[in-house]
Protein backbone atom coordinates (compact mmCIF):
# COMPACT_ATOMS: atom_id res chain seq x y z
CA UNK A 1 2.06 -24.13 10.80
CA UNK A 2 2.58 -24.82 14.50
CA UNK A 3 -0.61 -22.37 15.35
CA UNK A 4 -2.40 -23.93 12.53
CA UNK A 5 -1.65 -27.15 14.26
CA UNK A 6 -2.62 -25.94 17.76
CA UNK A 7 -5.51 -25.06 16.67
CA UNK A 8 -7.10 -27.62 14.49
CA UNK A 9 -6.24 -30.22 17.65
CA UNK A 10 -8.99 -27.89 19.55
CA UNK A 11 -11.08 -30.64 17.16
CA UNK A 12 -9.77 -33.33 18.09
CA UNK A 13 -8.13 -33.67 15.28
CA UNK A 14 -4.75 -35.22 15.36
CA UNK A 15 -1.74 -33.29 13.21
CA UNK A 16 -1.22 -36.81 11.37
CA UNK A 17 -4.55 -36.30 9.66
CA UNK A 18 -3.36 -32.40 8.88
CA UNK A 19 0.41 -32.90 7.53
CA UNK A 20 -0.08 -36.78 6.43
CA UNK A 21 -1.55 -35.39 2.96
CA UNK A 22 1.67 -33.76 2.34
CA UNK A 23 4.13 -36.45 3.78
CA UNK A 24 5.27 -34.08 6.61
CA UNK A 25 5.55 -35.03 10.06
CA UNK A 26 6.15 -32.84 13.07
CA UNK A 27 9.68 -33.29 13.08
CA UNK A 28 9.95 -32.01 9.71
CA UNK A 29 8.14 -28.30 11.08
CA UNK A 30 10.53 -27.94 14.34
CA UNK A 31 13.66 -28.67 11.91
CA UNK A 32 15.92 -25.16 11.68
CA UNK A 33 15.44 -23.53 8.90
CA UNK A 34 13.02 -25.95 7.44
CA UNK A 35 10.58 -23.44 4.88
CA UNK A 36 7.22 -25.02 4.28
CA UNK A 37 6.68 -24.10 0.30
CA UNK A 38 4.22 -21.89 -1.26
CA UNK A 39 1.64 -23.94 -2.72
CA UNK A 40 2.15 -26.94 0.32
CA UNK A 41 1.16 -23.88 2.55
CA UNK A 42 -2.33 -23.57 0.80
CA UNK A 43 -3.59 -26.94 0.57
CA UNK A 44 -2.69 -27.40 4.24
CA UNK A 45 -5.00 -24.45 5.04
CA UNK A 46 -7.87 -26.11 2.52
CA UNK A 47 -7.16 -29.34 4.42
CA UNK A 48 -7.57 -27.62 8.25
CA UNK A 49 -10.88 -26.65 7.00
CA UNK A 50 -12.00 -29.23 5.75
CA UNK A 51 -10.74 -31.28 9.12
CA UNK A 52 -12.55 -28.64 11.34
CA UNK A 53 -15.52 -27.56 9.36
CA UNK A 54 -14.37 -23.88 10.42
CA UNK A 55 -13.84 -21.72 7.47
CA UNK A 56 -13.03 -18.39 10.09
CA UNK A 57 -10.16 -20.65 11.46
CA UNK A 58 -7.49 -17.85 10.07
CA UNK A 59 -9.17 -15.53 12.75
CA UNK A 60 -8.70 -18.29 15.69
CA UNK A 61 -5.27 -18.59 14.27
CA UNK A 62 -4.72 -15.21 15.00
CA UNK A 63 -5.67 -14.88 17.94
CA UNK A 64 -3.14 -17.40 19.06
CA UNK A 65 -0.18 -15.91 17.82
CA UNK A 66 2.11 -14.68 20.22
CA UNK A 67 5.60 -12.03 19.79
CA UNK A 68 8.05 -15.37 20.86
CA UNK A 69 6.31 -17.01 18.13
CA UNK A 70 8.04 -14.78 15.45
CA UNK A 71 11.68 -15.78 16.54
CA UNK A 72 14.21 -13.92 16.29
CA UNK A 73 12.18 -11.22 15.49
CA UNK A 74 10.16 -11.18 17.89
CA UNK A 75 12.55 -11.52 20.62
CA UNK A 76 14.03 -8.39 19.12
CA UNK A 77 10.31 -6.56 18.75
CA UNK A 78 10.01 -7.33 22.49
CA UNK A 79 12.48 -5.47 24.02
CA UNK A 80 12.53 -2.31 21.79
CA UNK A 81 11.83 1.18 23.49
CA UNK A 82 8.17 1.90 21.71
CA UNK A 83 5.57 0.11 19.53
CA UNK A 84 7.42 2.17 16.67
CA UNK A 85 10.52 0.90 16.90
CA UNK A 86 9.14 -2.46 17.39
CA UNK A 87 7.30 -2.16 13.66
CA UNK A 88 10.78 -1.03 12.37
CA UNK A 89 12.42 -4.47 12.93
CA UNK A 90 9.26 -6.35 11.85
CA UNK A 91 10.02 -4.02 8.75
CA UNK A 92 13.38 -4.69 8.12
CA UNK A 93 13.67 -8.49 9.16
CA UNK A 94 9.78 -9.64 7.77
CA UNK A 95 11.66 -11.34 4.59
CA UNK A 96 12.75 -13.85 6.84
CA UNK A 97 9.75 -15.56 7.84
CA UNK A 98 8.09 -14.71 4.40
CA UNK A 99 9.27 -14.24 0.73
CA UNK A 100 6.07 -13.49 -0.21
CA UNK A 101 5.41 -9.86 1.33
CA UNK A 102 6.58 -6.99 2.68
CA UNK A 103 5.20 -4.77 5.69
CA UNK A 104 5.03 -0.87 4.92
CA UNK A 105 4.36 1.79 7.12
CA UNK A 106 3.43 4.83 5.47
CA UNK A 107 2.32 8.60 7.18
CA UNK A 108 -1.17 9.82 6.65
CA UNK A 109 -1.25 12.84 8.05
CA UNK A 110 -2.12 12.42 11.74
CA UNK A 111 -2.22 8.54 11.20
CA UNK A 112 -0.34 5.81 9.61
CA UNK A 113 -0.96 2.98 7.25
CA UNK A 114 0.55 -0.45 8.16
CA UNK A 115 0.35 -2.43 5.13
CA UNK A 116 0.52 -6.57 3.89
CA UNK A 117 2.30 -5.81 0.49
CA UNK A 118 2.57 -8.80 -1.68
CA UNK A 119 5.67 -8.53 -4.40
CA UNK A 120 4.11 -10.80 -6.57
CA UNK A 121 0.20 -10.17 -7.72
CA UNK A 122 0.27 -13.77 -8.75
CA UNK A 123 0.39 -14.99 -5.20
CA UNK A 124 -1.75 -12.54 -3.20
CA UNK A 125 -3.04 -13.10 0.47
CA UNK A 126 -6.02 -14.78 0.51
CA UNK A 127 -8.42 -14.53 3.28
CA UNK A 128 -7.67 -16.98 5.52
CA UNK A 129 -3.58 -15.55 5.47
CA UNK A 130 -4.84 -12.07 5.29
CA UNK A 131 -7.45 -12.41 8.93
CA UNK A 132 -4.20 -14.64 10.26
CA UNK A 133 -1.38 -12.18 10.02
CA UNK A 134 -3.76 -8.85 10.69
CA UNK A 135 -5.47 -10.46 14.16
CA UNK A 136 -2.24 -11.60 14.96
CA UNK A 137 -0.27 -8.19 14.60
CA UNK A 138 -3.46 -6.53 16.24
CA UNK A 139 -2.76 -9.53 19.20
CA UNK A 140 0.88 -9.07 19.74
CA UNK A 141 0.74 -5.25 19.63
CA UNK A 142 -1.68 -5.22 22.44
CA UNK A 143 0.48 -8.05 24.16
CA UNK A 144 3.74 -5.72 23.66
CA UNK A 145 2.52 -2.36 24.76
CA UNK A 146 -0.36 -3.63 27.74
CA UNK A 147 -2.92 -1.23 26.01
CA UNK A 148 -6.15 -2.29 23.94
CA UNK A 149 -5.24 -0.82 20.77
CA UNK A 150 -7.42 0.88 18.59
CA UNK A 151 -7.84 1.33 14.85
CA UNK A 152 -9.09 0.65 11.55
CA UNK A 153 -8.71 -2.83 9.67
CA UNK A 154 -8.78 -3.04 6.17
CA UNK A 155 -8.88 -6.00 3.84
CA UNK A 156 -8.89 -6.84 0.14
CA UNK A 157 -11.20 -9.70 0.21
CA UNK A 158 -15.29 -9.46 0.31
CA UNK A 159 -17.10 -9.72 3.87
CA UNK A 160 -17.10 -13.83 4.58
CA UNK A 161 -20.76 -15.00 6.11
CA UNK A 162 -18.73 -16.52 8.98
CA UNK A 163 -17.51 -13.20 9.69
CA UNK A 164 -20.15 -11.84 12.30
CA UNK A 165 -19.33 -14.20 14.50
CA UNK A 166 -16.22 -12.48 15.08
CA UNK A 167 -17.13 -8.84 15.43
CA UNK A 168 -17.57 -8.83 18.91
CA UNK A 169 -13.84 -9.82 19.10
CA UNK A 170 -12.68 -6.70 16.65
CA UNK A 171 -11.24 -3.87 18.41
CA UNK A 172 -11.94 -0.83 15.46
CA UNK A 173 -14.17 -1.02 12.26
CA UNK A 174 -13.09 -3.47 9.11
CA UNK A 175 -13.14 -2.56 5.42
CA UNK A 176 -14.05 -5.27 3.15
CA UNK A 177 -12.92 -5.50 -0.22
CA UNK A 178 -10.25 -2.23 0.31
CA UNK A 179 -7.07 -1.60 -1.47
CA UNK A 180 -4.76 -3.34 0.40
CA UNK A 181 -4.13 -5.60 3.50
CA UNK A 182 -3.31 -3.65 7.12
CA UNK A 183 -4.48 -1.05 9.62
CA UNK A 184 -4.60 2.31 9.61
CA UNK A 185 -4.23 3.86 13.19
CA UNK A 186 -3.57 7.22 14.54
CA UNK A 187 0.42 8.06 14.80
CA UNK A 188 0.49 8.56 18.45
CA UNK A 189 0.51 4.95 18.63
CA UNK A 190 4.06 4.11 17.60
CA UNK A 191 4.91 6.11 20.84
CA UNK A 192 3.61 4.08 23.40
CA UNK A 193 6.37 2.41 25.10
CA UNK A 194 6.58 -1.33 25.41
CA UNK A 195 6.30 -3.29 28.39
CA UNK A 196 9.25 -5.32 28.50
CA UNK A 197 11.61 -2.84 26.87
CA UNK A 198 15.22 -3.65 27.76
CA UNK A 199 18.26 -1.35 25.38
CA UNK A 200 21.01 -3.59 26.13
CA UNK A 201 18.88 -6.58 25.26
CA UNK A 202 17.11 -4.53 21.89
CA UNK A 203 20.83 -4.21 20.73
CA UNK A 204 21.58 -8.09 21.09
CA UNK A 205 18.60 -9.58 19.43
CA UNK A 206 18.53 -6.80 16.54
CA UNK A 207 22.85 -8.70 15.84
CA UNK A 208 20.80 -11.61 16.01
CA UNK A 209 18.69 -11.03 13.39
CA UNK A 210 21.17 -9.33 10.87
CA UNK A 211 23.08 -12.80 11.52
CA UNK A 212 19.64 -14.99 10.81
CA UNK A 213 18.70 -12.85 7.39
CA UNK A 214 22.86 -12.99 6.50
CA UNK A 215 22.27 -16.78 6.78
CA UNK A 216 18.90 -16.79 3.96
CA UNK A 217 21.02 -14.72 2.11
């Protein structure tokens, strides 16, 4: 929501006129452990829209998203030894920030599918969630290692009209209206080392974040 916020101020459009429509103010967002629900989550994405005029604004959303924005998470994805490891605690900690989905990596021969599961078909990504979280990961993993990454993007959802305003910006080929949400990228990748790796530091944050999903628990 704070990216969501970020960005629809690019507008000029102040974050009373985005959270006002669900009685939220911004002291309500920076709150620990405050979870924005389901359903409040949608209609404030119909309402940025509708504020900004920009249906694409998942993508610009995405782009904005950095590792320290993911918490404790990230803090621990930052300082792990390879991209790999990395995607293993975004694995095993992504309940935290979401109830709603799962990541998966699965081997493909020579490559490997990263996947957006949802555990309930009732509440799949949509489009604008689906182009947030998938130029995001693409964002951070190029942020983490120092290389331009590339691979192939698929998504569930048809091609948007919006949506070639944005190829320029896409570093591998996307898949409209594919099985599933996620990347699929040669193996090698998870090898690449990342640029702020730190051991000592990898073992802190990963305490950290059994202590943070204990806590949801």
């Amino acid at each position: 929501m704070l990216l969501l916020i970020d960005v629809v101020e690019r507008w000029n459009v102040p974050m009373e006129d985005l959270l006002g429509h669900e009685g939220l103010a911004i002291e309500d967002l920076l709150r620990s452990g405050f979870r924005l629900p389901r359903d409040c989550f949608a209609r404030l994405i119909k309402q940025a829209i509708s504020l900004t005029g920009e249906p694409g604004i998942g993508f610009l959303r995405g782009l904005q998203m950095a590792v320290s924005c993911r918490g404790v998470i990230g803090q621990a994805a930052m300082v792990a030894r390879t991209l790999g490891a990395a995607l293993d605690i975004a694995i095993a900690y992504f309940k935290m920030p979401s109830s709603d989905l799962e990541l998966r990596l699965d081997p493909h021969g020579q490559h490997v599918r990263l996947a957006l599961v949802e555990l309930d078909e009732r509440y799949r990504l949509g489009e604008v969630g689906a182009m947030f979280l998938l130029t995001g990961f693409a964002a951070m993993a190029e942020a983490l290692t120092g290389t331009r990454l590339r691979g192939k993007g698929v998504v569930r959802f048809a091609r948007p009209s919006y949506m070639s305003r944005f190829d320029h910006l896409m570093v591998g080929p996307l898949t409209f209206e594919g099985g599933f949400n996620g990347f699929i990228f040669e193996r090698s990748i998870l090898d690449l080392p990342l640029v702020m790796s730190d051991p000592v530091a990898a073992r802190v944050a990963r305490e950290q974040c059994k202590e943070e999903l204990g806590r949801l628990g």
